[in-house]
Protein backbone atom coordinates (compact mmCIF):
# COMPACT_ATOMS: atom_id res chain seq x y z
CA UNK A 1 21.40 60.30 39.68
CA UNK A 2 22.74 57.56 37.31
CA UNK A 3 20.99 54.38 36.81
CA UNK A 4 21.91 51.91 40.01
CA UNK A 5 22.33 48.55 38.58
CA UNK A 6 21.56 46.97 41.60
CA UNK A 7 17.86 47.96 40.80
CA UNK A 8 17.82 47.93 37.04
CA UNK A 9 18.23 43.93 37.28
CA UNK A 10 16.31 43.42 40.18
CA UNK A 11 13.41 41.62 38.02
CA UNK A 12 13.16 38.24 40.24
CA UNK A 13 10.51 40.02 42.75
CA UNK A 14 7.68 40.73 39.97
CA UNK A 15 5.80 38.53 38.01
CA UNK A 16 4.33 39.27 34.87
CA UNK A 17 1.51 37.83 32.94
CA UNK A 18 3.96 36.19 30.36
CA UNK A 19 5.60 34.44 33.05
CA UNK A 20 8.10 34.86 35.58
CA UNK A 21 10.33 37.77 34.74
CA UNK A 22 13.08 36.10 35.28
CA UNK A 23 12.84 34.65 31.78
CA UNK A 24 15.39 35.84 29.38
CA UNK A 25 14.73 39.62 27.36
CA UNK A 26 15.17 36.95 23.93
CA UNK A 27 13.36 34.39 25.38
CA UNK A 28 10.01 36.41 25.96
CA UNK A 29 10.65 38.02 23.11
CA UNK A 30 10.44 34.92 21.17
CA UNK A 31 7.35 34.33 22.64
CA UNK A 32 5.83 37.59 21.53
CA UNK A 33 6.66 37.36 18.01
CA UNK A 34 3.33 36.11 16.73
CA UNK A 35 0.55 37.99 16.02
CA UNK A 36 -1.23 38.83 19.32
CA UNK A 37 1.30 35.75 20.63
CA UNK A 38 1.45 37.80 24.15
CA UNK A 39 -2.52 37.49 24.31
CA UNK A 40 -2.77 34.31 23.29
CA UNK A 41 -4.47 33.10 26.63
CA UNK A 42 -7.49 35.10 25.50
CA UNK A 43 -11.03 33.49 24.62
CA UNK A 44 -12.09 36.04 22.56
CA UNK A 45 -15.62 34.41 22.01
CA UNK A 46 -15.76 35.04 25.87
CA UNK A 47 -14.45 38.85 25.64
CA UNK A 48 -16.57 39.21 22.61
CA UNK A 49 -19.68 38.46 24.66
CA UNK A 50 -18.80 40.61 27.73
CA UNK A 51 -17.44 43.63 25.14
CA UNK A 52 -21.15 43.62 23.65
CA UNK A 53 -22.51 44.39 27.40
CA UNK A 54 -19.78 47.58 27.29
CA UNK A 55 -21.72 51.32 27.76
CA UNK A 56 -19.39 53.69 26.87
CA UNK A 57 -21.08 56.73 28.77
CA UNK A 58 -21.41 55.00 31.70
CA UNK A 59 -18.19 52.88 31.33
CA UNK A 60 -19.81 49.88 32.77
CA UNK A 61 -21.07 46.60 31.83
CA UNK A 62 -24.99 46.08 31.87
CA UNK A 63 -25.57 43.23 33.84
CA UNK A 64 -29.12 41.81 33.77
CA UNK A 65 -28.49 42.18 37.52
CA UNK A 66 -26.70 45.26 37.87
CA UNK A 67 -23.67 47.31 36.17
CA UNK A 68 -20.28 46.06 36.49
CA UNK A 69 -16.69 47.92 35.86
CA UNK A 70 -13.14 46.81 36.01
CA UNK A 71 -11.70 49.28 38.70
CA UNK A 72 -7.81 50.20 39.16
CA UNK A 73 -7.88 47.87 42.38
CA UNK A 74 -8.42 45.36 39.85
CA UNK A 75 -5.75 46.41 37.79
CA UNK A 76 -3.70 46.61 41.08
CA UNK A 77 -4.05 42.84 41.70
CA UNK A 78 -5.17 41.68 38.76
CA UNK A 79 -1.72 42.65 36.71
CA UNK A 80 0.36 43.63 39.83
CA UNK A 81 0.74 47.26 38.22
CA UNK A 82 1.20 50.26 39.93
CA UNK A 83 -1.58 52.98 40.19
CA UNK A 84 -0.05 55.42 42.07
CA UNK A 85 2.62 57.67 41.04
CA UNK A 86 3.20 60.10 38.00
CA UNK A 87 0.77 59.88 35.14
CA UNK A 88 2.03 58.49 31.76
CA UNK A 89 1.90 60.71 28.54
CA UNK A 90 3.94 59.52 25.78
CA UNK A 91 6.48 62.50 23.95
CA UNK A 92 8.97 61.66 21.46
CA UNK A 93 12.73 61.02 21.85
CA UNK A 94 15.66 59.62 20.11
CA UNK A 95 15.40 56.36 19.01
CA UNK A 96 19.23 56.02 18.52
CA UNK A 97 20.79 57.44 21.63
CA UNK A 98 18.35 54.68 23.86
CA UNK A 99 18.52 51.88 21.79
CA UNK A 100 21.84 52.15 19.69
CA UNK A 101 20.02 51.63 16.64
CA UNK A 102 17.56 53.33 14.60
CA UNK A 103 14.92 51.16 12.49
CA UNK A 104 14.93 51.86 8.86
CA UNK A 105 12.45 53.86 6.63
CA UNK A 106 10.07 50.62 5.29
CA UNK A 107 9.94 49.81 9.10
CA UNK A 108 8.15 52.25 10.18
CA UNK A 109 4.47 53.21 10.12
CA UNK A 110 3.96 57.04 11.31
CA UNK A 111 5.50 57.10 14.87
CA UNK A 112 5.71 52.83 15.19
CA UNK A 113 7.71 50.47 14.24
CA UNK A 114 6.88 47.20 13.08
CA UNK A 115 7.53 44.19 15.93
CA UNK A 116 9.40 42.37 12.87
CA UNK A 117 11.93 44.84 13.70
CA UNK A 118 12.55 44.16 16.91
CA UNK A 119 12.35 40.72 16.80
CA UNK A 120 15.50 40.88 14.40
CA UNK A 121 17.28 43.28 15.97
CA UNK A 122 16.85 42.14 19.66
CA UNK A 123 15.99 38.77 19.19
CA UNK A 124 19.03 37.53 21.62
CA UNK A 125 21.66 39.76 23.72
CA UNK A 126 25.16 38.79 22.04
CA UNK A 127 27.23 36.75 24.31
CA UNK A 128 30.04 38.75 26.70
CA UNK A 129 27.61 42.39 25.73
CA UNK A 130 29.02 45.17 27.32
CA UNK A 131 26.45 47.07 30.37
CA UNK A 132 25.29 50.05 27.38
CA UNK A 133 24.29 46.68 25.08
CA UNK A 134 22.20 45.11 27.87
CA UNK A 135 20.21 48.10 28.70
CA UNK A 136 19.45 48.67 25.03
CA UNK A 137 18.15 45.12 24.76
CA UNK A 138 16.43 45.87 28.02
CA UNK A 139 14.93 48.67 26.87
CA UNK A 140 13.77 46.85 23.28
CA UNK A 141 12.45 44.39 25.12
CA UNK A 142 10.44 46.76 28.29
CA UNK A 143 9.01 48.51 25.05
CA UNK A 144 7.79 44.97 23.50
CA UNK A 145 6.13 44.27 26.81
CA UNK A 146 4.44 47.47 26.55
CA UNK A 147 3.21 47.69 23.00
CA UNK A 148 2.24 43.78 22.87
CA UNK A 149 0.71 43.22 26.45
CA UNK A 150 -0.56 46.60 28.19
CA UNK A 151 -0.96 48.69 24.90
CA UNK A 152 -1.62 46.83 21.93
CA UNK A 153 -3.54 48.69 19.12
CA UNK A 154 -5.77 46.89 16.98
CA UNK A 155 -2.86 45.62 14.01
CA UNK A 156 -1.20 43.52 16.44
CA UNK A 157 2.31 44.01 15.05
CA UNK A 158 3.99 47.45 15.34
CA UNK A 159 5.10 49.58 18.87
CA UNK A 160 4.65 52.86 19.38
CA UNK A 161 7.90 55.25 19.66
CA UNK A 162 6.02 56.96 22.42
CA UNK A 163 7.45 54.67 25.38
CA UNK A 164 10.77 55.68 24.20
CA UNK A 165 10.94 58.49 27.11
CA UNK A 166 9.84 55.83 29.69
CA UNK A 167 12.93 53.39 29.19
CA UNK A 168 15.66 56.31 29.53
CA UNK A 169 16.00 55.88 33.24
CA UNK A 170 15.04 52.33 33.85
CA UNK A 171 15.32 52.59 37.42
CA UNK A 172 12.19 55.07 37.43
CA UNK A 173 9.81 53.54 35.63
CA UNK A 174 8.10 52.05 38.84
CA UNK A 175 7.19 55.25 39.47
CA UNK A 176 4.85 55.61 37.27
CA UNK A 177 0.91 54.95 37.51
CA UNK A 178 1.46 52.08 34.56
CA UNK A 179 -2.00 50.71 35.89
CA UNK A 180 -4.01 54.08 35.39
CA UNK A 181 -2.79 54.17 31.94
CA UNK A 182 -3.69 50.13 31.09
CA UNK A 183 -7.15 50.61 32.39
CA UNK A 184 -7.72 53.88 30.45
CA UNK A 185 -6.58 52.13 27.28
CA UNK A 186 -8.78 48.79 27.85
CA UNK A 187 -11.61 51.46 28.51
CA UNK A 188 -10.79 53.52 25.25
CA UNK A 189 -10.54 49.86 23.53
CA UNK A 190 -13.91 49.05 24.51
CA UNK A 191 -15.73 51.98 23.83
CA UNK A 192 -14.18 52.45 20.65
CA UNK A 193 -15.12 48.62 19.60
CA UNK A 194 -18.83 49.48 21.10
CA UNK A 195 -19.17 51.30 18.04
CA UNK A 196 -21.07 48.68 15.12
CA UNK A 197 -18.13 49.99 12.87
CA UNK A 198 -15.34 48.51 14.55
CA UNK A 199 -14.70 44.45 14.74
CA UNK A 200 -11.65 43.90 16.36
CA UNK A 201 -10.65 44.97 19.83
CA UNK A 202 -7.13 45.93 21.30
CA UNK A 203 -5.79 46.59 24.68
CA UNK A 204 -4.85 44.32 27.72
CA UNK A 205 -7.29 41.29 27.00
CA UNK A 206 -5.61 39.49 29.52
CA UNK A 207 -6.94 41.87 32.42
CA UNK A 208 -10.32 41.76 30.69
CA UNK A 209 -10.37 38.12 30.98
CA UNK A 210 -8.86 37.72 34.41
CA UNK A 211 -10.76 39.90 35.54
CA UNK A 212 -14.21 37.66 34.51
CA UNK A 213 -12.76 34.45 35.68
CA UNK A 214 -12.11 36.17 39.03
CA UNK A 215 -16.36 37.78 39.44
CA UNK A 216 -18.20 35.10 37.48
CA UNK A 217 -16.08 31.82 38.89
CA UNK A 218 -18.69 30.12 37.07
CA UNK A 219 -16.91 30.70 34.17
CA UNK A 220 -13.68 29.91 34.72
CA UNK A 221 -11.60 27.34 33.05
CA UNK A 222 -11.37 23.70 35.50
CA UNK A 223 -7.99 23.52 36.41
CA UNK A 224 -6.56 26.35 37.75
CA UNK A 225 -7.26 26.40 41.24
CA UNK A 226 -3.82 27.50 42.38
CA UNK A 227 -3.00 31.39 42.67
CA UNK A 228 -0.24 32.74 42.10
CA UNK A 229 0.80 36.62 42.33
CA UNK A 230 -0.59 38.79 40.19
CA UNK A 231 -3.82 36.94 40.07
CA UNK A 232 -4.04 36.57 36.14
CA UNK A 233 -1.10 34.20 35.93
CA UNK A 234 -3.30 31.93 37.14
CA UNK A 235 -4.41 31.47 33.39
CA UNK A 236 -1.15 31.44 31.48
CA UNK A 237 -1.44 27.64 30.63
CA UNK A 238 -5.33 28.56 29.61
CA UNK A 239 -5.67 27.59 26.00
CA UNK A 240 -9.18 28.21 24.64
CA UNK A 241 -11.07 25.64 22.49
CA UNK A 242 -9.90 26.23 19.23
CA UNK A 243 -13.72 25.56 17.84
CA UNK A 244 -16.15 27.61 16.03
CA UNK A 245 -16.38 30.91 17.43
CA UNK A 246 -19.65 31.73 16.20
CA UNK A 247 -21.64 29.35 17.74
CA UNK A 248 -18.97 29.71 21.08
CA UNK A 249 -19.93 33.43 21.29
CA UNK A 250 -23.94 32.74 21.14
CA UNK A 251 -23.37 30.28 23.97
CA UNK A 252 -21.28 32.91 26.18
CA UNK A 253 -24.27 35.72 25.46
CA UNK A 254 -26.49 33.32 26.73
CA UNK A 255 -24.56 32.43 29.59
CA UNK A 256 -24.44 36.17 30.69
CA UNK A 257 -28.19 36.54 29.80
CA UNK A 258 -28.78 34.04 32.93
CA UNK A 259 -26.42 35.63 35.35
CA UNK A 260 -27.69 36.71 38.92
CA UNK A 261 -26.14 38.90 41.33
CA UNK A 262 -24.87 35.17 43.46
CA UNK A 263 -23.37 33.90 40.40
CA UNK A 264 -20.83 37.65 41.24
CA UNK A 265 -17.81 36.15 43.02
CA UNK A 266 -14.65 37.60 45.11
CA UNK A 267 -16.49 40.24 46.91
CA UNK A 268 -18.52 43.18 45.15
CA UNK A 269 -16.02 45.12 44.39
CA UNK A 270 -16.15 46.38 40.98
CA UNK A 271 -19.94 46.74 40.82
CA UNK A 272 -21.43 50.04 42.25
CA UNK A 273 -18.07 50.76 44.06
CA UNK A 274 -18.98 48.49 46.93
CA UNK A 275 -16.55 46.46 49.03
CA UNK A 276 -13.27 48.04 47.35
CA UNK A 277 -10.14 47.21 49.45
CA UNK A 278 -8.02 43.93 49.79
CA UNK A 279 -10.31 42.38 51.51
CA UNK A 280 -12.80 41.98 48.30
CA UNK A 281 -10.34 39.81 46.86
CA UNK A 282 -9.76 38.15 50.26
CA UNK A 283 -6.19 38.40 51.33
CA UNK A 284 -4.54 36.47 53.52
CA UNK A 285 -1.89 39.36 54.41
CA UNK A 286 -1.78 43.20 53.24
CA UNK A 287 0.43 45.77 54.40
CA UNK A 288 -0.42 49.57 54.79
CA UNK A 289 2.85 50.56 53.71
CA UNK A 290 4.00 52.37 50.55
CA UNK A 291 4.22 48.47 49.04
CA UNK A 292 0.61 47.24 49.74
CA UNK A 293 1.05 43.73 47.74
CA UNK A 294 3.86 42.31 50.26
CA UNK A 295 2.14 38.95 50.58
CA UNK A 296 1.51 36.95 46.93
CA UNK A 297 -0.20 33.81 48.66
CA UNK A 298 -4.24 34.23 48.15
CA UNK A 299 -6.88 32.94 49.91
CA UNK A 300 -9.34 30.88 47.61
CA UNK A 301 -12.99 31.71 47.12
């Protein structure tokens, strides 16, 4: 079955974190061409604090109250992913036939390739592009989304040719369980960081950090009080203090030291599997269907 365009372009209906989708493939790609520029809503004095309460056997957060664990309903609403579907497992494919280009030699590090690259070569679509242009900037730009958002590895500047099989059939990629795959990585992130040997941490802060603001409302940012769908673009415009971190990160440690199980917020889900379902993140509409997130208007806490 060949691609149907009618799908391909249909981007209007899902939001991302970075945005609405309907932003421009050179646009957002502009945007991510910093270092870490696509996580730049994270307060990593706040993550930093939370990541040292990370047990990597148990895959949980010790709470002074109880453990904690970011689940894939969490994922689900957090990052409107999908967590259903076929699993991803990245193989290796031609880098020329997808994106009519290959990168050259000093661009690439093992099997990546340095964002610089892309960021040159796909920086904006060429006026009057015929359709086999536009789905090669598509596909560039799918595979920035993925390598700087969902998947980012600790150096913060090169993409993995591994999501090369993914953006073949652009139609199809909704069918796969993108959501499984983000929350093993943030796991596999954290555990690896637990270890005293490793300082920096990778992965999808932004779910990590959504995902706090939305238990422990006590420590979210003032405001943002109106949702929007999926839940963590509620904190796009959040721009950390740009203090100390030192002193920033002792004061977040302490903060957790003092939690209680009231201070937990938006129903228990997430700590000893309790309350899972929409209506721990209290819904105002959810359908049983295939498409369970047919309503984006939340209900606040």
């Amino acid at each position: 079955m060949g691609d149907d365009s009618e799908r391909l372009y249909r981007l209007d209906e899902v939001a991302h974190i970075t945005g609405s989708s309907t932003t421009s493939p050179s646009d957002a790609s502009r945007a991510c061409s910093g270092s870490r520029a696509c996580d730049s809503m994270s307060d990593e004095p706040l993550v930093s604090a939370f990541v040292e309460r990370w047990r990597p056997k148990t895959h949980t957060f010790h709470m002074s109250f109880r453990e904690c664990t970011i689940t894939l309903q969490d994922v689900a609403y957090q990052l409107g992913l999908p967590v259903d579907g076929r699993y991803v497992s990245g193989c290796l494919t031609d880098f020329q036939k997808l994106l009519g280009v290959s990168p050259p030699a000093n661009q690439i590090q093992k099997f990546a390739v340095n964002c610089t690259w892309f960021h040159e070569t796909f920086g904006e679509c060429p006026a009057g592009a015929d359709e086999e242009t536009v789905r090669h900037f598509a596909r560039a730009y799918i595979m920035l989304l993925l390598g700087t958002q969902l998947f980012a590895d600790k150096f913060d500047n090169r993409i993995h040719i591994r999501w090369l099989p993914y953006v073949v059939r652009l139609e199809e990629m909704c069918g796969y369980s993108w959501g499984s795959a983000a929350l093993a990585w943030l796991y596999r992130c954290m555990c690896r960081v637990a270890n005293r040997h490793v300082v920096k941490l990778a992965g999808p802060l932004q779910l990590l950090q959504s995902w706090i603001f939305w238990r422990f409302s006590g420590f979210r940012p003032a405001g943002y009080d109106e949702f929007s769908w999926p839940l963590a673009s509620r904190w796009s415009g959040h721009n950390p203090s740009g203090s100390e971190k030192g002193p920033r990160v002792q004061m977040w440690k302490l903060r957790i030291d003092m939690l209680q199980l009231r201070d937990l917020s938006g129903g228990p889900s997430g700590c000893a599997s309790e309350g899972v379902g929409a209506s721990s993140y209290g819904l105002m509409a959810v359908c049983d269907g295939t498409d369970i997130f047919c309503h984006r208007i939340v209900a606040s806490d």
